[in-house]
Protein backbone atom coordinates (compact mmCIF):
# COMPACT_ATOMS: atom_id res chain seq x y z
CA UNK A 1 -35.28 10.49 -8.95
CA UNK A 2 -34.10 8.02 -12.07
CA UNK A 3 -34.04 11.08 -14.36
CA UNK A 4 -31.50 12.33 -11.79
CA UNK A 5 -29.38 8.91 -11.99
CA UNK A 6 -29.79 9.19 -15.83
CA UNK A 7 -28.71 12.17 -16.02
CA UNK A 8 -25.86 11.96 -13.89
CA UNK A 9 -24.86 9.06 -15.38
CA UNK A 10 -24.71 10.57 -18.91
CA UNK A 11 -22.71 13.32 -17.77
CA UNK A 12 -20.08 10.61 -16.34
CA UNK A 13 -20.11 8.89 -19.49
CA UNK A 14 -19.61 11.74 -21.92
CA UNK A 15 -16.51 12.96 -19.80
CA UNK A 16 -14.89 9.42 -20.50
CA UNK A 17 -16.36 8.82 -24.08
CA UNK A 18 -15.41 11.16 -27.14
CA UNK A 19 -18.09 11.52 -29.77
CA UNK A 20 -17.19 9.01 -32.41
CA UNK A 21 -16.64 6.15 -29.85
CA UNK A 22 -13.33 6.01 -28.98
CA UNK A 23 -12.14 5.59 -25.06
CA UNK A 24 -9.31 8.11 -24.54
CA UNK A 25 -9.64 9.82 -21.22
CA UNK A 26 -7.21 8.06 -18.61
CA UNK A 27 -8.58 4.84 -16.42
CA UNK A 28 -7.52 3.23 -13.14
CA UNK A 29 -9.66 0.72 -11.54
CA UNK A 30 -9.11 -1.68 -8.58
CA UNK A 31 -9.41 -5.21 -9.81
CA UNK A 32 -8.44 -6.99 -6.99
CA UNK A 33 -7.00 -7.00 -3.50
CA UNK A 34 -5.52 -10.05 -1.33
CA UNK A 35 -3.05 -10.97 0.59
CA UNK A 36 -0.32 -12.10 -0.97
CA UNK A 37 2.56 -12.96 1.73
CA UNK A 38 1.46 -13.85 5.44
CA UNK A 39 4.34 -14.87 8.47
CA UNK A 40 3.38 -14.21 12.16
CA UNK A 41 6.30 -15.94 14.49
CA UNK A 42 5.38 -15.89 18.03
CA UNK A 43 9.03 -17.07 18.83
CA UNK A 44 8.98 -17.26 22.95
CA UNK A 45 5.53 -18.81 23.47
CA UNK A 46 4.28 -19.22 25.95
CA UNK A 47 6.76 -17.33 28.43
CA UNK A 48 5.89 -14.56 26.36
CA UNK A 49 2.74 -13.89 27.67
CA UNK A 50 4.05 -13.42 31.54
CA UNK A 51 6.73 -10.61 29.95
CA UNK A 52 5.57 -7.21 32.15
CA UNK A 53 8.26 -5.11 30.36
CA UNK A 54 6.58 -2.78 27.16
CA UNK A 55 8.07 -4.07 23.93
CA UNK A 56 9.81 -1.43 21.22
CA UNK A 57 8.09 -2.05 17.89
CA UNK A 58 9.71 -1.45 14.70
CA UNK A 59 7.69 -1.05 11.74
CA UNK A 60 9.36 -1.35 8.48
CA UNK A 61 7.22 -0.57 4.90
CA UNK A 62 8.44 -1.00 1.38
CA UNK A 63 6.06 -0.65 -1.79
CA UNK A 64 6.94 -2.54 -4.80
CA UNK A 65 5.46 -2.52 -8.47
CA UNK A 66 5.00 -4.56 -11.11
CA UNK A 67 3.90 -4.88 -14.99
CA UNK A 68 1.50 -7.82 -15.02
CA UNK A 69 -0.58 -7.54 -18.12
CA UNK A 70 -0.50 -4.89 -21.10
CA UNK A 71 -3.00 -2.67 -19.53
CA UNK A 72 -2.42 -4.33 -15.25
CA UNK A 73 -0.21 -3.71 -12.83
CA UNK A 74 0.27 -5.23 -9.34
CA UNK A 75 1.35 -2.50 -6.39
CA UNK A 76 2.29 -4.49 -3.24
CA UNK A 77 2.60 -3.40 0.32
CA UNK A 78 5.35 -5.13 2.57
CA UNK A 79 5.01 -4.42 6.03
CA UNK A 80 7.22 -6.00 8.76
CA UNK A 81 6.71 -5.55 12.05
CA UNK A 82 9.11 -6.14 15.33
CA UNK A 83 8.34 -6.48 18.91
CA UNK A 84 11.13 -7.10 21.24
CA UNK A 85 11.40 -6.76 24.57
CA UNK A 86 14.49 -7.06 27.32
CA UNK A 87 13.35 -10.77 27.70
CA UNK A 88 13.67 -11.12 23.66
CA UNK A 89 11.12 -11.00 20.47
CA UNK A 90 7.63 -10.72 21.71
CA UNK A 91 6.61 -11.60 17.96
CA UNK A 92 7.51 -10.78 14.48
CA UNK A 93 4.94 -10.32 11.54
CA UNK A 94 5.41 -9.96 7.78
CA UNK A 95 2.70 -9.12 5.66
CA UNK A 96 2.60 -8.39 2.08
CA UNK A 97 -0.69 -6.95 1.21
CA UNK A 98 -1.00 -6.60 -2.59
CA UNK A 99 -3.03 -5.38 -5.36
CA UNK A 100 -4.16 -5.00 -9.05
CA UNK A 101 -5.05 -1.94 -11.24
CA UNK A 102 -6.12 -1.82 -14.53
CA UNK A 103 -4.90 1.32 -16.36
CA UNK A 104 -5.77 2.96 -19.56
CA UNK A 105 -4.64 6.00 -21.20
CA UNK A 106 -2.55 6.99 -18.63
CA UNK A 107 0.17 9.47 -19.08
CA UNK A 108 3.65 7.60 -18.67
CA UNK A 109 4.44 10.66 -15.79
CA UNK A 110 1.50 9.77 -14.12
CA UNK A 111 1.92 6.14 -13.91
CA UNK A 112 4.76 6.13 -11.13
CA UNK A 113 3.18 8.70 -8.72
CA UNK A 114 0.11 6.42 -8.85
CA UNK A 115 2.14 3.48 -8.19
CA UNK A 116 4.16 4.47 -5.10
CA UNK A 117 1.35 7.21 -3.98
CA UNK A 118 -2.03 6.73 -4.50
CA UNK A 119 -2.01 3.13 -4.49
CA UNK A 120 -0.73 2.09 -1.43
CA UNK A 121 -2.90 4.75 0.10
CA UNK A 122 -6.07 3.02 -1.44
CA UNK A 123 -4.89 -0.39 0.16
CA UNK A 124 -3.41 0.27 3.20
CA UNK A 125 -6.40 0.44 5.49
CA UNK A 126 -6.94 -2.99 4.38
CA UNK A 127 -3.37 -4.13 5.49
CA UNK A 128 -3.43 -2.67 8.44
CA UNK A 129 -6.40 -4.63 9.63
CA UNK A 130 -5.16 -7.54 8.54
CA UNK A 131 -1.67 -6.78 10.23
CA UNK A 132 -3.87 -5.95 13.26
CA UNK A 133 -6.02 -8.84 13.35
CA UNK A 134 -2.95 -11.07 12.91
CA UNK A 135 -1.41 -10.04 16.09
CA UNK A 136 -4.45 -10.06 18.08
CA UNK A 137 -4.99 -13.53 16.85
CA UNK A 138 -1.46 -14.38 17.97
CA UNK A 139 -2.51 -13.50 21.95
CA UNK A 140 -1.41 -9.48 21.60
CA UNK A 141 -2.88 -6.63 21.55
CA UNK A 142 -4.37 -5.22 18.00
CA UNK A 143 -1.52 -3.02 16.45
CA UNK A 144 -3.19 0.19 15.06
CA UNK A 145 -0.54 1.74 12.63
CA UNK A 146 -1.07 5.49 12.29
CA UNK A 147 -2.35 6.85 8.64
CA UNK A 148 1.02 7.39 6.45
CA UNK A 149 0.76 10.26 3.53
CA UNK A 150 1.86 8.30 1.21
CA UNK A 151 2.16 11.25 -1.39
CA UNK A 152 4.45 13.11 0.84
CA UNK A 153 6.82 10.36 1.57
CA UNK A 154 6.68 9.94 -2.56
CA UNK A 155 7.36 13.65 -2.53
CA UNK A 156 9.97 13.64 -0.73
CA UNK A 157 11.57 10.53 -2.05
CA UNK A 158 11.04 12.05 -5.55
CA UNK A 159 13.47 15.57 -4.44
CA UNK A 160 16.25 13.38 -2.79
CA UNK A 161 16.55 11.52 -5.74
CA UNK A 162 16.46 14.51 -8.06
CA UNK A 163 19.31 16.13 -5.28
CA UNK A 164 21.41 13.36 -5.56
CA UNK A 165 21.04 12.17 -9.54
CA UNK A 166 23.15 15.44 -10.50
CA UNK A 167 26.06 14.75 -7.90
CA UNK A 168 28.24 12.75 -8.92
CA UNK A 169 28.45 9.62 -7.52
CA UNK A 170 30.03 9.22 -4.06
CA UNK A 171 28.34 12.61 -2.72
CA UNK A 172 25.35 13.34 -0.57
């Protein structure tokens, strides 16, 4: 069994290692996750609570990047969610779930796509259980936001811009 460890192991290494030493292949590693911006406003308390109408939620993302460090970058996750009800807002919650990635030797191209993508589909499970556990804590029911494909709303995103970059300005 540790010869099969070893041996996987080597096999890892020599795909990221070329043979005199120097570390070329491309990198991305989580560093860190936290939370980074936190409001919960539970603005009709305690009437609230005796509300029997259904509230309409509105959910609201927005992904932002940053350059933090030479070789770091900081991908963060804004989430705002809206209840309101006939009677008024039920409750309002902002969360900005954020995180860093070191990157090495990644292609310029593939930096961006990673960013708006792949990242905040690594971290949003994590924001959406704190978004949950915030409004259960704040006397409501747990919110459970549906998976979002991240890549296709990047996709998509990516051909409207393309679309509208060669028209000239004005035009849709």
């Amino acid at each position: 069994m540790a010869d099969e460890a070893d041996t996987i192991t080597t096999t890892i290494n020599s795909g990221i290692n070329t043979g005199n030493g120097a570390d070329t292949a491309p990198q991305i590693a989580l560093i860190s996750q936290y939370v980074k911006d936190m409001s919960f406003e539970n603005p009709n308390a305690p009437a609230v609570y005796q509300w029997q109408d259904q509230p309409q939620i509105d959910v609201q993302f927005n992904i932002g990047a940053d350059k933090v460090g030479d070789e770091v970058l900081e991908v963060a996750l804004k989430i705002e969610v809206k209840a309101i009800a006939p009677q008024g807002t039920a409750f309002a919650v902002e969360l900005v779930y954020a995180a860093l990635f070191g990157m090495r030797n990644v292609p310029e191209d593939q930096i961006q796509p990673f960013m708006l993508a792949e990242a905040p589909r690594l971290i949003f499970p994590f924001a959406r259980r704190v978004l949950a556990d915030a409004i259960r804590d704040g006397g409501f029911p747990p919110l459970l936001l549906d998976p979002i494909d991240f890549g296709a709303l990047y996709l998509q995103q990516a051909q409207q811009m393309e679309v509208t970059s060669g028209e000239p300005a004005g035009h849709a």
